[in-house]
Protein backbone atom coordinates (compact mmCIF):
# COMPACT_ATOMS: atom_id res chain seq x y z
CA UNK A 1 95.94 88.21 104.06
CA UNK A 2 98.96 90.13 103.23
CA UNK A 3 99.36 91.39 99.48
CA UNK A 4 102.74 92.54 97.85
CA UNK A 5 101.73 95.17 95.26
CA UNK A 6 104.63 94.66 92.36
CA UNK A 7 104.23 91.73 90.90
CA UNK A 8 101.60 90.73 92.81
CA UNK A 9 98.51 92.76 92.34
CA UNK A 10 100.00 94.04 89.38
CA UNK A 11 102.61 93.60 86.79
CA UNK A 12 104.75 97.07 86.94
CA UNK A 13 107.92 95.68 86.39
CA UNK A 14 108.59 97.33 83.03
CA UNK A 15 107.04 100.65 84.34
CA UNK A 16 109.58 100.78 87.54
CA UNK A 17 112.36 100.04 85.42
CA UNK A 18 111.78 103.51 82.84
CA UNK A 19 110.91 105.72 85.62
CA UNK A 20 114.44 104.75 87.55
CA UNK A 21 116.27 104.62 84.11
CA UNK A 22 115.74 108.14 83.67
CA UNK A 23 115.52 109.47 87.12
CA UNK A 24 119.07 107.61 87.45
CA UNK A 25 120.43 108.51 84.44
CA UNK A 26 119.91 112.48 85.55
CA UNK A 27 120.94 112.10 88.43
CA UNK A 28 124.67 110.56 86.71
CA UNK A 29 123.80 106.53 88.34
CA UNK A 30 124.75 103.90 85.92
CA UNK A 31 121.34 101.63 85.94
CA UNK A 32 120.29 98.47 83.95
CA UNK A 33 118.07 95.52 83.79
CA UNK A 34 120.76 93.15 85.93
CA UNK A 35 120.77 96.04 88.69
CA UNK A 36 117.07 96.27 88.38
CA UNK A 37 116.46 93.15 88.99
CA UNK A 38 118.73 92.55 91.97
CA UNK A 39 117.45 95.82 93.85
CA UNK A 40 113.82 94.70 93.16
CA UNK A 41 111.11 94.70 95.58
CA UNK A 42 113.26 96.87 98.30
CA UNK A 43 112.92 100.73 99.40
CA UNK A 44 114.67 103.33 97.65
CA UNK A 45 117.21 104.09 100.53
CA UNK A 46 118.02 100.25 100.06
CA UNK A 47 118.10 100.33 95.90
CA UNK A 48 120.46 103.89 96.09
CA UNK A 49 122.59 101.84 98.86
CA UNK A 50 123.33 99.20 96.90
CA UNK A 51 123.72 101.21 93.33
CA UNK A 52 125.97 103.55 95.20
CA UNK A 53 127.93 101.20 97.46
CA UNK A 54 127.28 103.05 100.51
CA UNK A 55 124.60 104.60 102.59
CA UNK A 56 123.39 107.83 100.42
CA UNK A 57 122.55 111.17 102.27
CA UNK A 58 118.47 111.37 102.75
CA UNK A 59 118.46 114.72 100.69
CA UNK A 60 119.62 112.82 98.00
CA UNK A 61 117.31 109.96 98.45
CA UNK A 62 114.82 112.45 98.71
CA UNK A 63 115.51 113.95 95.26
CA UNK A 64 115.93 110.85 93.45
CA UNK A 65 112.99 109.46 94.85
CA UNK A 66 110.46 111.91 94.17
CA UNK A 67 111.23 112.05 90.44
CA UNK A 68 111.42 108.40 90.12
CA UNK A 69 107.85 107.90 91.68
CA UNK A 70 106.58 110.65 90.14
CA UNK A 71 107.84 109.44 86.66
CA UNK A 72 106.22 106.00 87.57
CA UNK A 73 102.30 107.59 89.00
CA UNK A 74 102.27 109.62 85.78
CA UNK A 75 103.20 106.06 83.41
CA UNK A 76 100.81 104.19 85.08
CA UNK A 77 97.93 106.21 84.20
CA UNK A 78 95.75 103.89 81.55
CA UNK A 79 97.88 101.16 81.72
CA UNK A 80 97.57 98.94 84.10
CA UNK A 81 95.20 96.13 85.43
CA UNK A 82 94.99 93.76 88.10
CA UNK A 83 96.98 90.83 87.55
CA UNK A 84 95.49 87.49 86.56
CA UNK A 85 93.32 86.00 89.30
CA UNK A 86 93.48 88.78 91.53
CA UNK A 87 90.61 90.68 91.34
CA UNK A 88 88.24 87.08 91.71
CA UNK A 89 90.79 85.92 94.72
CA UNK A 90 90.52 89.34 96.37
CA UNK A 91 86.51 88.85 95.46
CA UNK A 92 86.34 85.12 97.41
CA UNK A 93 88.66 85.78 100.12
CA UNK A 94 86.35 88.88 101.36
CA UNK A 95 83.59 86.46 101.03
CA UNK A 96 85.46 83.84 103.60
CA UNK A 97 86.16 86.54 105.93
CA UNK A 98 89.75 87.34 105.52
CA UNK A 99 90.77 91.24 106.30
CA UNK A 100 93.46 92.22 103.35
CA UNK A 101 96.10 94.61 103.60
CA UNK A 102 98.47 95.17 100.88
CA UNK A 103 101.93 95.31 102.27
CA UNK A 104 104.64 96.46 99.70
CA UNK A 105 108.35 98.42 99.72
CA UNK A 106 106.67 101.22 97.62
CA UNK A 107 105.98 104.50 98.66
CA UNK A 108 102.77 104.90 100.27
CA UNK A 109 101.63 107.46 96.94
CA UNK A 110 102.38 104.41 94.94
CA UNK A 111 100.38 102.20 96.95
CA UNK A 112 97.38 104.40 96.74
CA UNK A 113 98.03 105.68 92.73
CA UNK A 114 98.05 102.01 92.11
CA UNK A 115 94.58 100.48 94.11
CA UNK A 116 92.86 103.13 92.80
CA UNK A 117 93.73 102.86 89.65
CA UNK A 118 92.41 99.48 89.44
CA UNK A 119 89.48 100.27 91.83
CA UNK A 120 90.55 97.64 94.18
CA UNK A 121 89.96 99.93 97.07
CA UNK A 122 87.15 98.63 99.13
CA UNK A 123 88.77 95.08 99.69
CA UNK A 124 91.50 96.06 101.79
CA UNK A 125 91.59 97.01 105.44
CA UNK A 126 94.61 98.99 105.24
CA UNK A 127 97.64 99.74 103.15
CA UNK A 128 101.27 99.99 104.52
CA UNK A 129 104.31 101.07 102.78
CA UNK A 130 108.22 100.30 104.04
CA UNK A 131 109.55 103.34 102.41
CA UNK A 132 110.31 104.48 105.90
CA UNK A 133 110.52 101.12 107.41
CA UNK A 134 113.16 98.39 107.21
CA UNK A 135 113.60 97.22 103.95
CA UNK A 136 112.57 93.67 102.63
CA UNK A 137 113.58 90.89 103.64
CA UNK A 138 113.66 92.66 107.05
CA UNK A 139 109.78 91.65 108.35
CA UNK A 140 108.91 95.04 109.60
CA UNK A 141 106.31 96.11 106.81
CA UNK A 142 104.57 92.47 107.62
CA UNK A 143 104.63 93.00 110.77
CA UNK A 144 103.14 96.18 110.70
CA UNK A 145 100.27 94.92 108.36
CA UNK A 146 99.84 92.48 111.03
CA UNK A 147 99.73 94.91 113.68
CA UNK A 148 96.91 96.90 112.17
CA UNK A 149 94.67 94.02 111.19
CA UNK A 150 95.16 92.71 114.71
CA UNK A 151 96.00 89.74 113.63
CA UNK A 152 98.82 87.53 114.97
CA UNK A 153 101.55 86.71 112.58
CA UNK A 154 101.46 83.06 112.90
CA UNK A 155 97.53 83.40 111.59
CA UNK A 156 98.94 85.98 108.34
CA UNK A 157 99.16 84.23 104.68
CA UNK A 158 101.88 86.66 102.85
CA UNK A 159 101.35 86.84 98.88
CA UNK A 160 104.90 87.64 97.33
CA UNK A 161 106.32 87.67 94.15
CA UNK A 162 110.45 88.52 94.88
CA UNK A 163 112.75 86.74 97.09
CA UNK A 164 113.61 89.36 99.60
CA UNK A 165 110.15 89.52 100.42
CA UNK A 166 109.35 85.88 100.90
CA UNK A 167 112.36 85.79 103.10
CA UNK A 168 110.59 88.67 105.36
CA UNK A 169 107.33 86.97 105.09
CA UNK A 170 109.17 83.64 106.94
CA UNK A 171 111.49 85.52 109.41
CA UNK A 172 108.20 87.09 110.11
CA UNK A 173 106.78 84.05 110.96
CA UNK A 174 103.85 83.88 108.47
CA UNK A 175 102.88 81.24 105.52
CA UNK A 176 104.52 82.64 102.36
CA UNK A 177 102.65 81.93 98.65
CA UNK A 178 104.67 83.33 95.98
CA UNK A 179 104.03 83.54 92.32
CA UNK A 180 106.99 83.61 89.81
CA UNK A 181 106.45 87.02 88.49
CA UNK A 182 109.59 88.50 88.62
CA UNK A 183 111.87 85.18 89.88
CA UNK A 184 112.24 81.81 88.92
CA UNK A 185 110.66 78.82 91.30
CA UNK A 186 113.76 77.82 92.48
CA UNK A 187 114.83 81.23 93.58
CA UNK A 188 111.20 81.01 95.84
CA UNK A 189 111.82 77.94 97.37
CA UNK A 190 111.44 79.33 100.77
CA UNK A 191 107.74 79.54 99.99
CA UNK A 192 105.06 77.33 101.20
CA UNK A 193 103.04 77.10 97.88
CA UNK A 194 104.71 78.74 94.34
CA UNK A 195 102.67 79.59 91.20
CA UNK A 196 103.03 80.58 88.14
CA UNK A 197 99.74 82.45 88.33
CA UNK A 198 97.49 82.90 91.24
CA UNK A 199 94.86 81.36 89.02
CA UNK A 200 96.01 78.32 90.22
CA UNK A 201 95.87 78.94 93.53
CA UNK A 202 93.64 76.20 95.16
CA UNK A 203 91.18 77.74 98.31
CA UNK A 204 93.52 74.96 100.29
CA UNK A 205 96.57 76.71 99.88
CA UNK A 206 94.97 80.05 101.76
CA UNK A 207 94.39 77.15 104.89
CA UNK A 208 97.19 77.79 108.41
């Protein structure tokens, strides 16, 4: 079982979009909430890429980075909890014997800021970031999650909330739910099974 973070496990939408407001805005990027949502749910080199129009040099990704994230571990602090029907799904799919890794775009400091703020630790196997992988909707970071639960990708469930990432989940070869966080239904079509919540997920919809 293969868990997105944003939007998945937990609603940080609003919280990404002030920390890169004001790390872009120092750094002289024009930024708003039409350019945050097409950039979301891919890597920072990818989101600078597109803002910029061109491929940015890694010192500057660097910089801009590293105050954006750290902006976004200090807001988080307090303010954040698992979103509806995770913490019970996480709860009965450890019971049925499914290993969990979360498998997300953020940095791998996110990742862990994040599940430990919500003390969602102990139900995943591992945690994998693509900050320095492909970027959604390449399929490297599911792959990868695949890799170290040694588990083939045809037998992987991905849980995604933003279209680039249900695309990776397909291309790699994996049964995509999505939830309609952060895009409309039609925009997850690609999906096996959308939601509106995962509280109405169905223990069916988890079956390969």
């Amino acid at each position: 079982m293969l868990w997105d973070m944003d939007g998945v496990l937990v609603d940080t939408g609003e919280l990404h979009f002030q920390s890169w407001m004001v790390a872009l805005t120092e750094a002289g990027i024009t930024f708003n909430t039409e350019k945050f949502r097409e950039t979301f749910g891919m890597n920072n080199t990818k989101i600078l890429s597109i803002l910029l129009g061109q491929a940015p040099e890694a010192g500057f990704v660097t910089k801009v980075s590293d105050r954006k994230e750290s902006l976004f571990r200090e807001m988080i602090k307090g303010k954040i909890q698992p979103m509806p029907g995770v913490r019970a799904w996480l709860e009965q799919l450890q019971n049925m014997g499914y290993r969990q890794a979360v498998a997300s775009s953020a940095p791998q400091a996110n990742i862990e800021a994040l599940v430990d703020e919500m003390q969602i630790q102990s139900y995943f196997t591992t945690t994998v970031s693509a900050a320095n992988l492909p970027s959604k909707p390449d399929p490297a970071v599911f792959l990868e999650a695949a890799r170290r639960l040694e588990a083939p990708p045809e037998r992987c469930i991905v849980i995604e909330d933003a279209t680039h990432g249900v695309r990776a989940a397909k291309r790699a070869g994996m049964r995509c739910i999505a939830v309609t966080t952060t895009h409309p239904r039609e925009e997850l079509a690609e999906a096996d099974v959308v939601v509106d919540s995962l509280e109405e997920l169905r223990t069916e919809d988890f079956e390969i």
